[in-house]
Protein backbone atom coordinates (compact mmCIF):
# COMPACT_ATOMS: atom_id res chain seq x y z
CA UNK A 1 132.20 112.70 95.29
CA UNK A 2 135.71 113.11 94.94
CA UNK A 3 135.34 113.59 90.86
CA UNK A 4 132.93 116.60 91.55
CA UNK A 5 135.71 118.29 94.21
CA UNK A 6 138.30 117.14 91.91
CA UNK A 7 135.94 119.65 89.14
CA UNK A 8 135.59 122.37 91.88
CA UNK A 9 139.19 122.61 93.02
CA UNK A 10 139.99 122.88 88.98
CA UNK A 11 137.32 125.31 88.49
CA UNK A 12 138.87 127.37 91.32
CA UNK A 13 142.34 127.28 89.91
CA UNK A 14 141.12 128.12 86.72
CA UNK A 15 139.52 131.01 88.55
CA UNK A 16 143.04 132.03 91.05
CA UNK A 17 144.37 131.92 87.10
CA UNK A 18 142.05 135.06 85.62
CA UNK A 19 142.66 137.09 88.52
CA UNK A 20 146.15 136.75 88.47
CA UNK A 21 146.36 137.61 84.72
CA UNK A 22 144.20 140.64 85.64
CA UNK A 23 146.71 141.95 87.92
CA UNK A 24 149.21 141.24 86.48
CA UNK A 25 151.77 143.81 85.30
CA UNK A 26 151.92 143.06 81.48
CA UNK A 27 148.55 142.58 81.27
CA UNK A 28 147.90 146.05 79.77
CA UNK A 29 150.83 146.05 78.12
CA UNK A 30 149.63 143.24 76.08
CA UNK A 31 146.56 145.16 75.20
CA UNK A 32 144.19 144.42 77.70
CA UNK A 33 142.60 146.33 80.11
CA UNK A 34 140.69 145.61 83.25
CA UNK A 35 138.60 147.30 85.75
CA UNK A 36 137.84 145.71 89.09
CA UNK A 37 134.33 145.72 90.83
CA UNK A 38 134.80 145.48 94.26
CA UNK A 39 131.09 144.05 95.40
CA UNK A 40 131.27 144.82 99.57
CA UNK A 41 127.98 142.34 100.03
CA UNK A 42 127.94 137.86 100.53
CA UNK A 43 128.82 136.21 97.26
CA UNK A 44 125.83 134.81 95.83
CA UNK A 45 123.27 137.94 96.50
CA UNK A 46 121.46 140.40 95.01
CA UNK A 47 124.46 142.95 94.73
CA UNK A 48 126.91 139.98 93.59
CA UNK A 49 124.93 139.65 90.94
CA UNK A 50 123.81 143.11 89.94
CA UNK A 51 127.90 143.87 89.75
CA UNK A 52 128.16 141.12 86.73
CA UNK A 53 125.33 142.03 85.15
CA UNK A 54 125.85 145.78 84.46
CA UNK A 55 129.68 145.27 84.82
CA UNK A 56 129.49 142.72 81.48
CA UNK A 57 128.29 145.27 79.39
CA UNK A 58 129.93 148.60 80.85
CA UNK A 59 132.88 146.80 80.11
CA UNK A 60 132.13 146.56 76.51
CA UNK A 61 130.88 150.44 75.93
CA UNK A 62 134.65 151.27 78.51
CA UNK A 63 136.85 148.51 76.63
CA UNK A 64 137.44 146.77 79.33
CA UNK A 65 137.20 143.34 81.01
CA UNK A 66 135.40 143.75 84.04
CA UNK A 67 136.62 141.40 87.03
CA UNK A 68 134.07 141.39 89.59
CA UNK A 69 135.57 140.60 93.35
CA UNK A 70 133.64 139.55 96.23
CA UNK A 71 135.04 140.76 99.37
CA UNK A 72 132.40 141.13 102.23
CA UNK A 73 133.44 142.10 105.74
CA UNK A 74 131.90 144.94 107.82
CA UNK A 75 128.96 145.57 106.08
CA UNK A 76 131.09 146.68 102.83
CA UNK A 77 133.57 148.53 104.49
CA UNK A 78 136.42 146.11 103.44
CA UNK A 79 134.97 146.63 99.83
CA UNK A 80 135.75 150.34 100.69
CA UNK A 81 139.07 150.31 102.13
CA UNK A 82 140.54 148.23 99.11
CA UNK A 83 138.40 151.06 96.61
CA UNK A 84 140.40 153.26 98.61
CA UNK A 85 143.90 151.87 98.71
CA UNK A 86 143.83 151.79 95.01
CA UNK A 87 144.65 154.97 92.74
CA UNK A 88 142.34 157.40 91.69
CA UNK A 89 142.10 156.07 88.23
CA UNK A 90 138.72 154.85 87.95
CA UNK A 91 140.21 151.05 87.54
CA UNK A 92 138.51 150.44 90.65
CA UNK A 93 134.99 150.55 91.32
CA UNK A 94 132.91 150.36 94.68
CA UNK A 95 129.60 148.27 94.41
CA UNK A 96 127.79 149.20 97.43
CA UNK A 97 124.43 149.76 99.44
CA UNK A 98 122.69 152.54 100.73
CA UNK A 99 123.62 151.33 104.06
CA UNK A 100 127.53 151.10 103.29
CA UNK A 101 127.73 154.64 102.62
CA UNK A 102 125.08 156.22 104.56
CA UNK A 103 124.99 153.97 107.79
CA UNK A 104 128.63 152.55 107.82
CA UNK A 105 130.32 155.79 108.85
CA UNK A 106 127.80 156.25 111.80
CA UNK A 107 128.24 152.77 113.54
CA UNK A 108 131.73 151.47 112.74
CA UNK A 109 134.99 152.78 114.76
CA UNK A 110 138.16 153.23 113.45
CA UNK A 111 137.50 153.53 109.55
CA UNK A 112 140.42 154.68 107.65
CA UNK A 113 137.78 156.49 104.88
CA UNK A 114 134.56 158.30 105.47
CA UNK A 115 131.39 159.09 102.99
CA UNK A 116 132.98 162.20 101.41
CA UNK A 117 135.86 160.06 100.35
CA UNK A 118 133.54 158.46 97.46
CA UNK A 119 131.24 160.07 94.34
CA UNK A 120 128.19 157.56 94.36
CA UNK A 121 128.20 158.02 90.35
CA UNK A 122 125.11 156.42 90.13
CA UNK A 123 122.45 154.40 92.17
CA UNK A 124 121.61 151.17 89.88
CA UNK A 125 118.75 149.74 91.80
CA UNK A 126 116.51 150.68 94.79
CA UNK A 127 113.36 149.21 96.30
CA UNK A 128 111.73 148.73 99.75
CA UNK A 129 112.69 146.12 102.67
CA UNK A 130 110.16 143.09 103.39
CA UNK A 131 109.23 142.23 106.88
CA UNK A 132 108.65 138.63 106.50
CA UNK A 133 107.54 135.37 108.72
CA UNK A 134 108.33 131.74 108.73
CA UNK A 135 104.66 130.30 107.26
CA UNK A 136 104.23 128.27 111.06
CA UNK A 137 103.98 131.77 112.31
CA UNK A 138 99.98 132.15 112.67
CA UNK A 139 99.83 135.60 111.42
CA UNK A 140 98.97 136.85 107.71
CA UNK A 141 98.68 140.74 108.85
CA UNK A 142 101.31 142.94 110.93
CA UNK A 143 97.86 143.46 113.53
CA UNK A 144 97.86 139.32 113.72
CA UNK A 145 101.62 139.32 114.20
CA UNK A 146 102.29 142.05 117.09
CA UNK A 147 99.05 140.65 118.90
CA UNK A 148 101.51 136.83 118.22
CA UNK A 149 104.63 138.22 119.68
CA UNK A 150 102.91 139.61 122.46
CA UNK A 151 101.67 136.32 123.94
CA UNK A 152 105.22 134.93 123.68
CA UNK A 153 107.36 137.67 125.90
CA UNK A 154 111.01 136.79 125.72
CA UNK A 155 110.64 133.67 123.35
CA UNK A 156 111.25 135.45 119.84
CA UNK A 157 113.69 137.26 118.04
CA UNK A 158 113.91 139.14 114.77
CA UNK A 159 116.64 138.35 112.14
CA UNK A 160 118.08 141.19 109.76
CA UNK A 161 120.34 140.25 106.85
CA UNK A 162 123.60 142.00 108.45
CA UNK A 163 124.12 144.76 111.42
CA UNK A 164 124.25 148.36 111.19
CA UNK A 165 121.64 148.37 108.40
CA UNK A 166 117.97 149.37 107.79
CA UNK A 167 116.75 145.55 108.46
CA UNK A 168 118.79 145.40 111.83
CA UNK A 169 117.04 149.50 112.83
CA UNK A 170 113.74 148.95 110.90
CA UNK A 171 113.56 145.59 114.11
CA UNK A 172 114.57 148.42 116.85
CA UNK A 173 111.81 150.25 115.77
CA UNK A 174 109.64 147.99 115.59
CA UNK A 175 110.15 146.63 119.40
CA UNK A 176 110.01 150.47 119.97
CA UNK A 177 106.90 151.22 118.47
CA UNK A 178 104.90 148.09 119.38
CA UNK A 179 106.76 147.84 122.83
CA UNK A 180 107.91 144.60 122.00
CA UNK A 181 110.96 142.22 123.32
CA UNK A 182 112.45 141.04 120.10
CA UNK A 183 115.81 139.97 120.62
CA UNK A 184 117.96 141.14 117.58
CA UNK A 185 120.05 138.40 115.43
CA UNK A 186 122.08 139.70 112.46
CA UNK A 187 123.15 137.54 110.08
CA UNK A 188 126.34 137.92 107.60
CA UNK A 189 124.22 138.45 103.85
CA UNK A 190 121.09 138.30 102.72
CA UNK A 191 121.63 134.52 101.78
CA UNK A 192 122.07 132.73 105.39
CA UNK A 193 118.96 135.03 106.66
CA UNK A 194 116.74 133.71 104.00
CA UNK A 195 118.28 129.98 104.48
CA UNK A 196 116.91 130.03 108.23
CA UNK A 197 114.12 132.57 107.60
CA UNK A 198 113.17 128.79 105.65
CA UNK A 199 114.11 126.84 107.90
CA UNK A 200 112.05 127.87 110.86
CA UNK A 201 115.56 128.45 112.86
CA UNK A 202 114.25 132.06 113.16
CA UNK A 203 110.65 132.94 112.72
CA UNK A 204 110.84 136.64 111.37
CA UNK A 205 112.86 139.42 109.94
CA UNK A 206 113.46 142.38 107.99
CA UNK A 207 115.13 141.29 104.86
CA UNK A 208 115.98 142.96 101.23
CA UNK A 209 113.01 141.69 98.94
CA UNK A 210 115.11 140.49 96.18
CA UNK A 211 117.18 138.00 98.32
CA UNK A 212 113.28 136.34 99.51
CA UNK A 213 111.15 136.84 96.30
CA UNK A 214 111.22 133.95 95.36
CA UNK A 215 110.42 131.87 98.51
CA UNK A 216 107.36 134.37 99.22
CA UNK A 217 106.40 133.21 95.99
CA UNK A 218 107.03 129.56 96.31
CA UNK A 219 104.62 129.81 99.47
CA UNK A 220 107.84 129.28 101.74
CA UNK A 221 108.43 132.24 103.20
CA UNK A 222 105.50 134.71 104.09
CA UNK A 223 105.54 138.63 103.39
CA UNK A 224 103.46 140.52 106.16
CA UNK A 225 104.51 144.47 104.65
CA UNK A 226 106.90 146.39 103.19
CA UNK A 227 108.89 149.30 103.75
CA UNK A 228 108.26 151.66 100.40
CA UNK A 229 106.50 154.20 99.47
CA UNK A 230 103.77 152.34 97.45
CA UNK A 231 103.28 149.08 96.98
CA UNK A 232 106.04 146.61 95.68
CA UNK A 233 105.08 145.40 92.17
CA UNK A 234 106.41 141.96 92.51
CA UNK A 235 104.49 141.36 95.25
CA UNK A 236 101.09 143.12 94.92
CA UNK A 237 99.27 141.79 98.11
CA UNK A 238 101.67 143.15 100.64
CA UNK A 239 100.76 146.36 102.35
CA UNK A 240 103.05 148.94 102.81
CA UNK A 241 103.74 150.53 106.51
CA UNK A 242 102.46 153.91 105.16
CA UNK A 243 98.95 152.51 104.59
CA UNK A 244 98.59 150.40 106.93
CA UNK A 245 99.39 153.72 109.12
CA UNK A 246 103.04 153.89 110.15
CA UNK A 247 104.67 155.98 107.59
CA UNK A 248 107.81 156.37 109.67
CA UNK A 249 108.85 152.97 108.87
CA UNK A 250 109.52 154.42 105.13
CA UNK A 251 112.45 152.82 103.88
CA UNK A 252 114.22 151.47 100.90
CA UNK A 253 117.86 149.89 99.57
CA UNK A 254 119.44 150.73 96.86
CA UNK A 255 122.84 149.46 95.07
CA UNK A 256 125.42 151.66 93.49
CA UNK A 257 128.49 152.29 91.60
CA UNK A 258 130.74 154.43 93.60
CA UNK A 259 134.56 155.24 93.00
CA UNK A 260 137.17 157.64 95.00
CA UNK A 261 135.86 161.23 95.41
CA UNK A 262 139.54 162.70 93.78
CA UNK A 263 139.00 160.56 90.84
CA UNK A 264 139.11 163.02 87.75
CA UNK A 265 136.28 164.04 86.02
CA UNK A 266 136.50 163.37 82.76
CA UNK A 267 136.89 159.75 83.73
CA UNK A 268 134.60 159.60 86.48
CA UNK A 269 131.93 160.56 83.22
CA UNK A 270 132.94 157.80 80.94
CA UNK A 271 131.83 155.71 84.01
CA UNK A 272 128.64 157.71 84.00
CA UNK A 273 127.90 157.32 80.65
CA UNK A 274 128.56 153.34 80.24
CA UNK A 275 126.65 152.74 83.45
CA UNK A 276 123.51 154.92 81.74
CA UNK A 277 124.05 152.57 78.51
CA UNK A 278 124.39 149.18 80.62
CA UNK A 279 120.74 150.11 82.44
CA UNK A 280 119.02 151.47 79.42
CA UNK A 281 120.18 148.31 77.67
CA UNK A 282 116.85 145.51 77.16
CA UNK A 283 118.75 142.38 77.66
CA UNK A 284 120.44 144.07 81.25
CA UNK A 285 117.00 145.60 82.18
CA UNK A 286 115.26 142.14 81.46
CA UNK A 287 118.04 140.19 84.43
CA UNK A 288 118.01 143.73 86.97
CA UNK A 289 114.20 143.27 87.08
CA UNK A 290 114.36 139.52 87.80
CA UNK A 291 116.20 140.62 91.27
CA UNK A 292 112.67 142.54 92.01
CA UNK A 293 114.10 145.93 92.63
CA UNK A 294 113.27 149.14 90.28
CA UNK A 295 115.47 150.16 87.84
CA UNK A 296 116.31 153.93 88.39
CA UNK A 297 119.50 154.61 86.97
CA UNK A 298 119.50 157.58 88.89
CA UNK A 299 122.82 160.43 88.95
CA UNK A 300 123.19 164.02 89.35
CA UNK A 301 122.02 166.26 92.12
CA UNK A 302 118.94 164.98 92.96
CA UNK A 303 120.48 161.75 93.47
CA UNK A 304 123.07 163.05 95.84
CA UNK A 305 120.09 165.30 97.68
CA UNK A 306 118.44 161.77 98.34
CA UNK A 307 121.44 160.24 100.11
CA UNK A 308 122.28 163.55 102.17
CA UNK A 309 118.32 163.51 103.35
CA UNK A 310 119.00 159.63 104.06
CA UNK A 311 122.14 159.60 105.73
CA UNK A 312 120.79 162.65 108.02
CA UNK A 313 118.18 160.07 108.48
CA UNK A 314 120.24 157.11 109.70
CA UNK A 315 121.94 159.28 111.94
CA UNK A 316 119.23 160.22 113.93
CA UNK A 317 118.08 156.70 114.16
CA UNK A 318 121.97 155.15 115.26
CA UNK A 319 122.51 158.01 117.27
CA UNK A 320 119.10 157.08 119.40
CA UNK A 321 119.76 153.36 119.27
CA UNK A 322 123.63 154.41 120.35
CA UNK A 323 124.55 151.09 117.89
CA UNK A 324 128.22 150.38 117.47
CA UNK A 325 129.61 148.40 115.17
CA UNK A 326 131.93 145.86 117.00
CA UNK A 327 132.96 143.61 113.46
């Protein structure tokens, strides 16, 4: 026991030892040049790991080491404020959700940066949201599972991966629509959800597909629908809410490289143009697709037209919840 600590206290020091040479001040001097990722999500998720994988190969096409950092808190908003603190230079990137930019400025007082502060360069991955059941739950369709959670008033909750985001408002409506009592509990990442979601310690949730795949797969962890716009591909026999007749629960994540709005162009397009390479690469597209999202390397206007119509969204939805963000 105390070898393997003795191995993970090294391993961390070893770690402490790369960072510090990245910031150091003589580290470009000595030819070297490095870009931080600042990934606003739980180490060990989807996003985590959607940061190193593109990040290892933009870094080739920009010269650069890529350093990826994990620094959750608020739903990505610490993520934001260190994006912002930094200069303009496009030596610090934002890896972020839909929900960090769109929902994030709605729910949380006291920001010190707001959505027009970033240029979402490009959104990397996007897919739909899973509602999905503990397998002692005796229900296989959402019909089987509303009729359930009727004949238990005020014994069940619903679990979303983090608050403030389209798995804690896709639960609201749900209760709303189905005039149910579901008690709300968030969670801090996609990772401790899933762990309980397993565990039986909650029974049901909302929860980003990628973070569950696996356990729906493994017979662990049961899907009852999802949230897009057709059927998700890595899980065939899941309805979506459209056909099954609710079309207003509609609703999908996505992850993205954003950096500070006054960064300048011409650099803010060599960002653009390695991220494009890093997601048309094989090997990259081969590990994004394992996470179970779509690849849509997506940038431009139609892009940004997307997020205004789903931020407009959001805001109808927080704004009839009256959610605020207390952490």
């Amino acid at each position: 026991m105390a070898k393997h600590l003795n191995a993970s206290i090294t391993r961390r020091a070893a770690m402490a030892g790369v960072l510090a040479v990245a910031g150091a001040p003589g580290a470009r001097a000595q030819g070297r040049d490095f870009t931080r990722f600042f990934v606003g999500a739980a180490a060990g998720g989807p996003v985590e790991a959607y940061a190193r994988v593109v990040g290892e190969h933009m870094g080739k096409t920009l010269g650069a080491t890529i350093v990826t950092e994990v620094r959750p808190g608020a739903n990505g908003s610490v993520a934001a404020q260190l994006t912002i603190d930094a200069p303009a230079d496009g030596k610090t990137v934002w890896i972020g959700t839909q929900s960090m930019i769109e929902i994030n400025p709605l729910v949380y007082s006291g920001l010190r940066w707001k959505a027009d502060d970033f240029t979402v360069l490009m959104k990397g991955l996007e897919g739909p949201i899973g509602l999905v059941v503990h397998p002692s739950v005796p229900a296989n369709t959402l019909q089987e599972l509303i009729d359930w959670i009727r004949k238990n008033p005020g014994r069940l909750s619903i679990s979303s991966y983090s608050p403030g985001t389209p798995g804690h408002f896709l639960g609201v409506q749900l209760n709303e629509k189905f005039g149910l009592d579901l008690a709300h509990v968030p969670y801090r990442g996609s990772a401790p959800q899933v762990t309980d979601l397993m565990g039986g310690q909650v029974l049901l949730g909302f929860t980003q597909l990628p973070s569950v795949l696996g356990q729906i797969q493994a017979g662990s962890i049961r899907a009852i629908a999802t949230t897009g716009s057709r059927r998700f591909a890595s899980l065939p026999d899941a309805p979506t809410f459209t056909e099954l007749g609710y079309p207003d629960f509609l609703a999908t994540v996505w992850y993205g490289i954003m950096v500070r709005s006054n960064t300048p162009d011409d650099i803010k397009s060599k960002i653009v143009a390695a991220a494009k390479l890093a997601h048309a690469d094989a090997q990259v597209q081969a590990a994004l697709k394992a996470q179970g999202l779509d690849i849509v390397a997506e940038t431009g206007p139609a892009m940004e037209e997307s997020i205004r119509k789903g931020s407009e969204r959001w805001a109808r939805i927080v704004k009839a919840t009256g959610f605020k963000a207390t952490d």
